[in-house]
C-alpha atoms as a PDB file:
ATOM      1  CA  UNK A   1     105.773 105.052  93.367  1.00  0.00           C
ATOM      2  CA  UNK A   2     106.253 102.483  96.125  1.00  0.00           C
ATOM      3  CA  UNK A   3     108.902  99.681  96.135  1.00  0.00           C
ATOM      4  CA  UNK A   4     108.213  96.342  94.756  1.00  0.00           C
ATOM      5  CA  UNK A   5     108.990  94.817  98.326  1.00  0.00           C
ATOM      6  CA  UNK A   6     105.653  97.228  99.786  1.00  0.00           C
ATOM      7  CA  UNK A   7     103.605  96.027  96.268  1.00  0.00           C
ATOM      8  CA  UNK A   8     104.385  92.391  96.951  1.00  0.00           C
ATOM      9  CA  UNK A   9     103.755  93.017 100.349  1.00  0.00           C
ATOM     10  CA  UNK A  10     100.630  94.393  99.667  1.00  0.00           C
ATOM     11  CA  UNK A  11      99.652  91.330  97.447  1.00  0.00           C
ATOM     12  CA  UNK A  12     100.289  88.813  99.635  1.00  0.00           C
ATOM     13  CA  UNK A  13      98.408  90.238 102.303  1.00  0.00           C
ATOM     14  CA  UNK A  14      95.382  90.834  99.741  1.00  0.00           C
ATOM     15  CA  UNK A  15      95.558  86.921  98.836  1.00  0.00           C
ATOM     16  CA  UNK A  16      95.912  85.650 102.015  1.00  0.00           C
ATOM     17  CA  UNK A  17      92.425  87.624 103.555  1.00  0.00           C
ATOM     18  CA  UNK A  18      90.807  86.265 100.147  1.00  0.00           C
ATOM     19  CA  UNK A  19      91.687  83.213 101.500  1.00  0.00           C
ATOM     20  CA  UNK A  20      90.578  83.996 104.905  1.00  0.00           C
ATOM     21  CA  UNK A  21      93.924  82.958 106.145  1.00  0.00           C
ATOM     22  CA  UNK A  22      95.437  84.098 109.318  1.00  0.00           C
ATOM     23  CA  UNK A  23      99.365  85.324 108.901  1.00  0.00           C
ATOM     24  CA  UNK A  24      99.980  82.197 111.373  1.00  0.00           C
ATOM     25  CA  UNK A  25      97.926  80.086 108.788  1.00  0.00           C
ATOM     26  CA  UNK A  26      99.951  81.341 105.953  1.00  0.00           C
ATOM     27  CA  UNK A  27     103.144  80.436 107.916  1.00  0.00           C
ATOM     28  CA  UNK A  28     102.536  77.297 108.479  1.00  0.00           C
ATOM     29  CA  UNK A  29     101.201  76.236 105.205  1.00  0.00           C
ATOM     30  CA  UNK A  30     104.363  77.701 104.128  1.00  0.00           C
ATOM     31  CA  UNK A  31     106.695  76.360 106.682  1.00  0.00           C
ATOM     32  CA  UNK A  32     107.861  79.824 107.888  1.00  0.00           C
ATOM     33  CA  UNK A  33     107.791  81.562 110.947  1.00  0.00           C
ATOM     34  CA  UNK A  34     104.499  83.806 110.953  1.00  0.00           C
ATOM     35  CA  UNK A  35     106.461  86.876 112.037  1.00  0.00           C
ATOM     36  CA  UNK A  36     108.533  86.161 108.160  1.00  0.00           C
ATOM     37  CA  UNK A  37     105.248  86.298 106.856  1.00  0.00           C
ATOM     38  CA  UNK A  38     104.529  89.786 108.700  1.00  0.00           C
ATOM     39  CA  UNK A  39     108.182  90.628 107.396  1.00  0.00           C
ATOM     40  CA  UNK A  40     107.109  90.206 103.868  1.00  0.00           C
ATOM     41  CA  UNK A  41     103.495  91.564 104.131  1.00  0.00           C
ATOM     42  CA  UNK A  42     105.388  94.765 105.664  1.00  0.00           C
ATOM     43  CA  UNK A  43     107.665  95.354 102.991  1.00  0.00           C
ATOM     44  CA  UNK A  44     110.274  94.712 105.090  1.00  0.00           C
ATOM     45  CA  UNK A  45     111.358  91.062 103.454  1.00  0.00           C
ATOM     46  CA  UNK A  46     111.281  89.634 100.001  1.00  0.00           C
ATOM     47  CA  UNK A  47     110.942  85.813  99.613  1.00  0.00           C
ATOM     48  CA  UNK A  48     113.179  83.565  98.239  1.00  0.00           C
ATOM     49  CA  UNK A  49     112.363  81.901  94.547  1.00  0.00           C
ATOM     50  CA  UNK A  50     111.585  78.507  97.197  1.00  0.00           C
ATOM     51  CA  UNK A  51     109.300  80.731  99.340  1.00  0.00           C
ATOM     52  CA  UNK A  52     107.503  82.104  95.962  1.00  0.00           C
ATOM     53  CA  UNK A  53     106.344  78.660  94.765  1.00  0.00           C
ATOM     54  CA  UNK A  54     104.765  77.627  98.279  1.00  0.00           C
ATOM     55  CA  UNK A  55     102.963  80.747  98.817  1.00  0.00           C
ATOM     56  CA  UNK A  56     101.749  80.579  94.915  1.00  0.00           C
ATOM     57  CA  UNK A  57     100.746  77.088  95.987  1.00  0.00           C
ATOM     58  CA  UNK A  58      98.991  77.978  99.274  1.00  0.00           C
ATOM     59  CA  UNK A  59      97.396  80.978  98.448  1.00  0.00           C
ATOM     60  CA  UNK A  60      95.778  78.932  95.461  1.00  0.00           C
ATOM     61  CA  UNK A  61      97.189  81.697  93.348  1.00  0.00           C
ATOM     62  CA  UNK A  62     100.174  81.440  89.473  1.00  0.00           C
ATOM     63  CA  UNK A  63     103.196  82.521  90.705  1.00  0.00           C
ATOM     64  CA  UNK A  64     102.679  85.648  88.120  1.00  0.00           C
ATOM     65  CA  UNK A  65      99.760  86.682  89.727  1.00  0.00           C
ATOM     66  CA  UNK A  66     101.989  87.793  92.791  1.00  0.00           C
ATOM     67  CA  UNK A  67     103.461  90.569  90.620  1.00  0.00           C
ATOM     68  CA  UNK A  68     100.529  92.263  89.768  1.00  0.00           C
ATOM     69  CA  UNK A  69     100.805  95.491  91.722  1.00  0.00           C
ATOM     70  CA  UNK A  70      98.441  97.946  88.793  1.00  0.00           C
ATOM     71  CA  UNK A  71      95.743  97.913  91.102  1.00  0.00           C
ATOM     72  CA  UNK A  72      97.920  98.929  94.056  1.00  0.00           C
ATOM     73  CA  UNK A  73      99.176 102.137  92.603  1.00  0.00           C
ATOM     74  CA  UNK A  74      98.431 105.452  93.869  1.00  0.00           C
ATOM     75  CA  UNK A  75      95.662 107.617  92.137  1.00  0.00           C
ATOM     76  CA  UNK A  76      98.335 110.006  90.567  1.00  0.00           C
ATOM     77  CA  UNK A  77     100.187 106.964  89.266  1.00  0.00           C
ATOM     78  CA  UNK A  78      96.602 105.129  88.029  1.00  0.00           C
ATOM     79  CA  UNK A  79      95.366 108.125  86.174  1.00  0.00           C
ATOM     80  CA  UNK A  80      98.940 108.597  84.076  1.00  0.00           C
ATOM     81  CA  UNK A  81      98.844 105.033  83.485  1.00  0.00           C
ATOM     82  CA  UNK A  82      95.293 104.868  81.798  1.00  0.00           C
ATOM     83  CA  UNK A  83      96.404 108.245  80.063  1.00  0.00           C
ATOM     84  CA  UNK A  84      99.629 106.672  78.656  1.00  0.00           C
ATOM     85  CA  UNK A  85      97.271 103.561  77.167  1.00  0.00           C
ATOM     86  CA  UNK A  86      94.711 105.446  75.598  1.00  0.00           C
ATOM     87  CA  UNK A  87      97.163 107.606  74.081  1.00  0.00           C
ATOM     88  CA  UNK A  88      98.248 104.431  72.202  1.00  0.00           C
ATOM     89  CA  UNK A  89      95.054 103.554  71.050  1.00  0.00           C
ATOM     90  CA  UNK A  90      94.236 103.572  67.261  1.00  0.00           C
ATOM     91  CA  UNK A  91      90.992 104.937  66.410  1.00  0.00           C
ATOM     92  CA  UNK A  92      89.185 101.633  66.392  1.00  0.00           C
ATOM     93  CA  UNK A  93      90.648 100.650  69.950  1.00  0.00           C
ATOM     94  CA  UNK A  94      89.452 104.202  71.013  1.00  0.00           C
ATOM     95  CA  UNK A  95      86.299 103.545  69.735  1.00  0.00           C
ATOM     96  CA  UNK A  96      86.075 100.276  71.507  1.00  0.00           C
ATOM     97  CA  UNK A  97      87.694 101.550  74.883  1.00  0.00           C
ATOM     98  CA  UNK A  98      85.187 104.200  74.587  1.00  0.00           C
ATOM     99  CA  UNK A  99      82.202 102.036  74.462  1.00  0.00           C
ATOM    100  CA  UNK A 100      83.825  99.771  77.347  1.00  0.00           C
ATOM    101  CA  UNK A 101      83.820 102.448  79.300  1.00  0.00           C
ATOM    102  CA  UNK A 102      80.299 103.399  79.183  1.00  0.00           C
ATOM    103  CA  UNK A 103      79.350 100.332  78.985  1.00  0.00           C
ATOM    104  CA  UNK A 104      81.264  98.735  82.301  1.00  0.00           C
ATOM    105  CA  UNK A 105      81.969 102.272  84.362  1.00  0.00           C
ATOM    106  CA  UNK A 106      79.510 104.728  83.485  1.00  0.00           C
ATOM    107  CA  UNK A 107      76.095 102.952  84.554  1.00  0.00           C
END
């Protein structure tokens, strides 16, 4: 599994192209030097709680939504992860996952 540094990483750079942002955009909207933001986008920097908020801000984004790396995760990692919910399913959850599933996936 990666680091959280490469996951945030990760995010921010997924944001910021959402956003059609340049890394030199995101810097100065930010007030950091662009090559921090490569830093961080790298994996190679994590921001401070002060850096956090203003990227939140700029990238139009809840602070909370930075931290969700699920999507990020390597297949291996996915696959155990769905595995590991269903398996906590009750029968009427299954039922309704099922259906989802079909429904959503399975067109």
């Amino acid at each position: 599994m990666q680091n959280i540094k490469n996951l945030f990483g990760q995010k921010i750079k997924e944001f910021r192209k959402k956003r059609n942002l340049t890394q030199a955009q995101l810097a100065e909207l930010v007030n950091v030097d662009d090559k921090h933001i490569s830093c961080i986008e790298g994996g190679k920097n994590f921001p401070s709680a002060d850096l956090l908020e203003r990227l939140a801000l700029a990238l139009q984004v809840e602070p909370k939504d930075l931290f969700e790396f699920y999507h990020l995760q390597d297949i291996p990692n996915l696959k155990s992860d769905i595995i590991s919910m269903i398996e906590k399913l009750d029968e009427t959850e299954l039922k309704l996952a099922h259906k989802y599933i079909r429904t959503f996936l399975l067109k």
